[in-house]
N, C-alpha and C. Protein backbone atom coordinates (compact mmCIF):
# COMPACT_ATOMS: atom_id res chain seq x y z
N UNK A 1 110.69 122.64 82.27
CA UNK A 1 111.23 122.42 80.95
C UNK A 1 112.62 121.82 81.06
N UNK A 2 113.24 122.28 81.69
CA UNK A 2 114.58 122.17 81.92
C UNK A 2 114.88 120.39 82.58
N UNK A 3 113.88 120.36 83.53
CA UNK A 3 114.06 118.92 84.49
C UNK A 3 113.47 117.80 83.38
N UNK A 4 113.06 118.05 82.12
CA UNK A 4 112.44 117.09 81.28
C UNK A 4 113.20 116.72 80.11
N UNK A 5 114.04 117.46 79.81
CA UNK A 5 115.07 117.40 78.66
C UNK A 5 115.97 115.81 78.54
N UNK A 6 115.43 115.53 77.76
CA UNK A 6 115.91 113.67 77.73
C UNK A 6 117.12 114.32 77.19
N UNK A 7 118.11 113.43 77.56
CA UNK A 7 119.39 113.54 76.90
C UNK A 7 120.23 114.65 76.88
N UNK A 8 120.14 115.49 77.56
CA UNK A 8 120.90 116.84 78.15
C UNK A 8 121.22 116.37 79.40
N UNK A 9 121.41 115.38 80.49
CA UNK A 9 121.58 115.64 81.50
C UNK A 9 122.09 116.28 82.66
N UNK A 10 123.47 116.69 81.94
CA UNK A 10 124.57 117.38 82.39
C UNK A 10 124.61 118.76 82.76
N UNK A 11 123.74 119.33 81.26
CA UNK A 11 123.20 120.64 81.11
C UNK A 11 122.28 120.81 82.37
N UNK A 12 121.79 120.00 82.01
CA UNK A 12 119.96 120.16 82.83
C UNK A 12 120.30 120.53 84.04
N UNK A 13 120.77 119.19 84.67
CA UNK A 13 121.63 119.24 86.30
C UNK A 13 122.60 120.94 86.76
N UNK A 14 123.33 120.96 85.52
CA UNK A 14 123.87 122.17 85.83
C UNK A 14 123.07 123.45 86.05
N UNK A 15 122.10 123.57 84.98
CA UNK A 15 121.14 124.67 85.10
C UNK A 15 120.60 125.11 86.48
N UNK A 16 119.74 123.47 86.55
CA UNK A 16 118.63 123.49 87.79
C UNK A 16 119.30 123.39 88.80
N UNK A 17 120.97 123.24 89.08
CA UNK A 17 121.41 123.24 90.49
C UNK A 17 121.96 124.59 90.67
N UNK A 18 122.34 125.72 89.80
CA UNK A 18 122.74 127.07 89.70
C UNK A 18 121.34 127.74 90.17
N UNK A 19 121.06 128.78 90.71
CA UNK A 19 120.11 129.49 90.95
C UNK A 19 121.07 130.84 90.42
N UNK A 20 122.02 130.82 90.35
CA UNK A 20 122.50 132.58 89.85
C UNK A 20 121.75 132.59 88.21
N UNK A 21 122.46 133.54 87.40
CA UNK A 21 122.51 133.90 86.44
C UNK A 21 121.77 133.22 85.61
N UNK A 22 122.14 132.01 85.33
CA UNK A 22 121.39 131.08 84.24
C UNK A 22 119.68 131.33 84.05
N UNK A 23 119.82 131.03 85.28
CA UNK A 23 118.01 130.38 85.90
C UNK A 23 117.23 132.12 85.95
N UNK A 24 118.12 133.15 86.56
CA UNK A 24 117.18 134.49 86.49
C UNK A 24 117.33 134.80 84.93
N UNK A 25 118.38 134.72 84.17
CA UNK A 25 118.24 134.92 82.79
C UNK A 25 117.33 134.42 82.02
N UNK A 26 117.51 132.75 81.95
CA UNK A 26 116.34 132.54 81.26
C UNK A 26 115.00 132.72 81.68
N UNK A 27 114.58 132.85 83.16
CA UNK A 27 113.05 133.44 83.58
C UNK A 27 112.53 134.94 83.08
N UNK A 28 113.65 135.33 82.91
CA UNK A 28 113.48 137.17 82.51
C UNK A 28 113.08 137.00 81.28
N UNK A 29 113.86 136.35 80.15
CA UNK A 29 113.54 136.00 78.93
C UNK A 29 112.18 135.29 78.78
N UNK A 30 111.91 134.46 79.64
CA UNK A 30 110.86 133.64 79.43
C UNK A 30 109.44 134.46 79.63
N UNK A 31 109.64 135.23 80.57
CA UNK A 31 108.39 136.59 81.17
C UNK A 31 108.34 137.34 80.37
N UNK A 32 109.37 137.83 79.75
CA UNK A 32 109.40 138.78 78.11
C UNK A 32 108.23 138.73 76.81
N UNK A 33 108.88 137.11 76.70
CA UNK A 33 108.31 136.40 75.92
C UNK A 33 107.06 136.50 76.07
N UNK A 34 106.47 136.13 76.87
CA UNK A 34 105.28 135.99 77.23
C UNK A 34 104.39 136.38 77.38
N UNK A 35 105.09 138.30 77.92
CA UNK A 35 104.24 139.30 77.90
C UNK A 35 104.19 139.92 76.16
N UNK A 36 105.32 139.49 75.73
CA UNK A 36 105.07 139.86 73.95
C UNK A 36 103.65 138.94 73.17
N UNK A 37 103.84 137.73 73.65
CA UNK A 37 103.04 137.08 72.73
C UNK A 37 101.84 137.30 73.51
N UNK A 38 100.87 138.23 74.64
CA UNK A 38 99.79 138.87 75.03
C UNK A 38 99.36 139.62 74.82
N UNK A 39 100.48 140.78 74.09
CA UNK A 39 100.24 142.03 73.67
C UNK A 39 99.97 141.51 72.20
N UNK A 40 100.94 140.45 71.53
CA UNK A 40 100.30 140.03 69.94
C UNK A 40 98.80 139.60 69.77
N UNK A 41 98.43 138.58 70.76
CA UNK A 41 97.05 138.08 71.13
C UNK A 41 96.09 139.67 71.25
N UNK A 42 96.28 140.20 72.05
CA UNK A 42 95.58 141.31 72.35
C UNK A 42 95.14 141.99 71.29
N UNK A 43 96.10 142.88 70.72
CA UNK A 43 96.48 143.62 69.22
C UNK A 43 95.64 142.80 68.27
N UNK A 44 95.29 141.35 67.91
CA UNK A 44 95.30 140.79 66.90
C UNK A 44 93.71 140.70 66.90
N UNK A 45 93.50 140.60 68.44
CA UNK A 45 91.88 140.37 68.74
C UNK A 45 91.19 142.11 68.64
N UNK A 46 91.78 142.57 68.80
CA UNK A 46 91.27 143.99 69.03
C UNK A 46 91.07 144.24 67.65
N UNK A 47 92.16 144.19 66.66
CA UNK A 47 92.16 144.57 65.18
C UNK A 47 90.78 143.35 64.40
N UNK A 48 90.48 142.33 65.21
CA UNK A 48 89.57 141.71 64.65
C UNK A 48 87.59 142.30 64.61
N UNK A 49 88.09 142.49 66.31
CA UNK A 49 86.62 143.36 66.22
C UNK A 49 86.23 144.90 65.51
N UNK A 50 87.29 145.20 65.54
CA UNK A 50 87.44 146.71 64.13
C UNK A 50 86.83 146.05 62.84
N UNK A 51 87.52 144.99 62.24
CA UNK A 51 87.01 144.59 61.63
C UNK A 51 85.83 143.84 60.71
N UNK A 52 84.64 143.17 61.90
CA UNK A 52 83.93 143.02 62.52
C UNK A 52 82.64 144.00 62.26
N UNK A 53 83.44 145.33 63.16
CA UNK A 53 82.28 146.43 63.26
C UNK A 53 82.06 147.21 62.26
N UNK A 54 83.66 147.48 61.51
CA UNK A 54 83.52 148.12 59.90
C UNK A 54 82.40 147.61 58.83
N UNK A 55 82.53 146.15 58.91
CA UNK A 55 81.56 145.04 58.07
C UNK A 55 82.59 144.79 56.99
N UNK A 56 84.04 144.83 57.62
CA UNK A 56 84.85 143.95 56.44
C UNK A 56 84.92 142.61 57.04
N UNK A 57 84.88 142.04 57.95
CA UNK A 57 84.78 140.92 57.56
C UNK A 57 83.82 140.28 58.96
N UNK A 58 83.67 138.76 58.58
CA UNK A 58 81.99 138.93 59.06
C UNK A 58 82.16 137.71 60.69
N UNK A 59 83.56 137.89 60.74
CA UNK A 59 84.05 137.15 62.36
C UNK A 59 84.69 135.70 61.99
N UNK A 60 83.88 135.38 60.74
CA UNK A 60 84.00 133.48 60.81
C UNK A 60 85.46 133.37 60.37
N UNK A 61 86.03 132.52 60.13
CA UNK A 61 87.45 131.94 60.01
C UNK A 61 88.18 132.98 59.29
N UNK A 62 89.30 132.35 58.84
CA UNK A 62 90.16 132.91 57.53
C UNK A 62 90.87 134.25 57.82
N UNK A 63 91.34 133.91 59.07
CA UNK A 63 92.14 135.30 59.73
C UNK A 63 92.21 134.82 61.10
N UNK A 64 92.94 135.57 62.16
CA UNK A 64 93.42 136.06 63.76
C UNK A 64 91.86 135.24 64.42
């Protein structure tokens, strides 16, 4: 992400030539992220087949 940024160069260079702080910060953040939006996926699919099996709703579109 960082090595693709048109027009930041300075930034960019600075980032990707630091290996301290910057680069473990934003990877920590980025793994965070990531594991949040799996647990949302997860949660959203799980609450779908509840739904599903109740017979409120019947799987096809118009939701998760």
């Amino acid at each position: 992400m960082i090595e693709r940024s048109a027009g930041r160069g300075h930034v960019c260079d600075a980032l990707t030539a630091d290996r301290s702080w910057p680069r473990a910060l934003l990877a920590a953040a980025a793994q965070r992220f990531h594991e949040a939006l799996e647990r949302l996926l997860h949660d959203a699919k799980r609450a779908r087949r509840r739904r599903v099996a109740a017979g409120v709703g019947d799987g096809e579109g118009g939701g998760v």
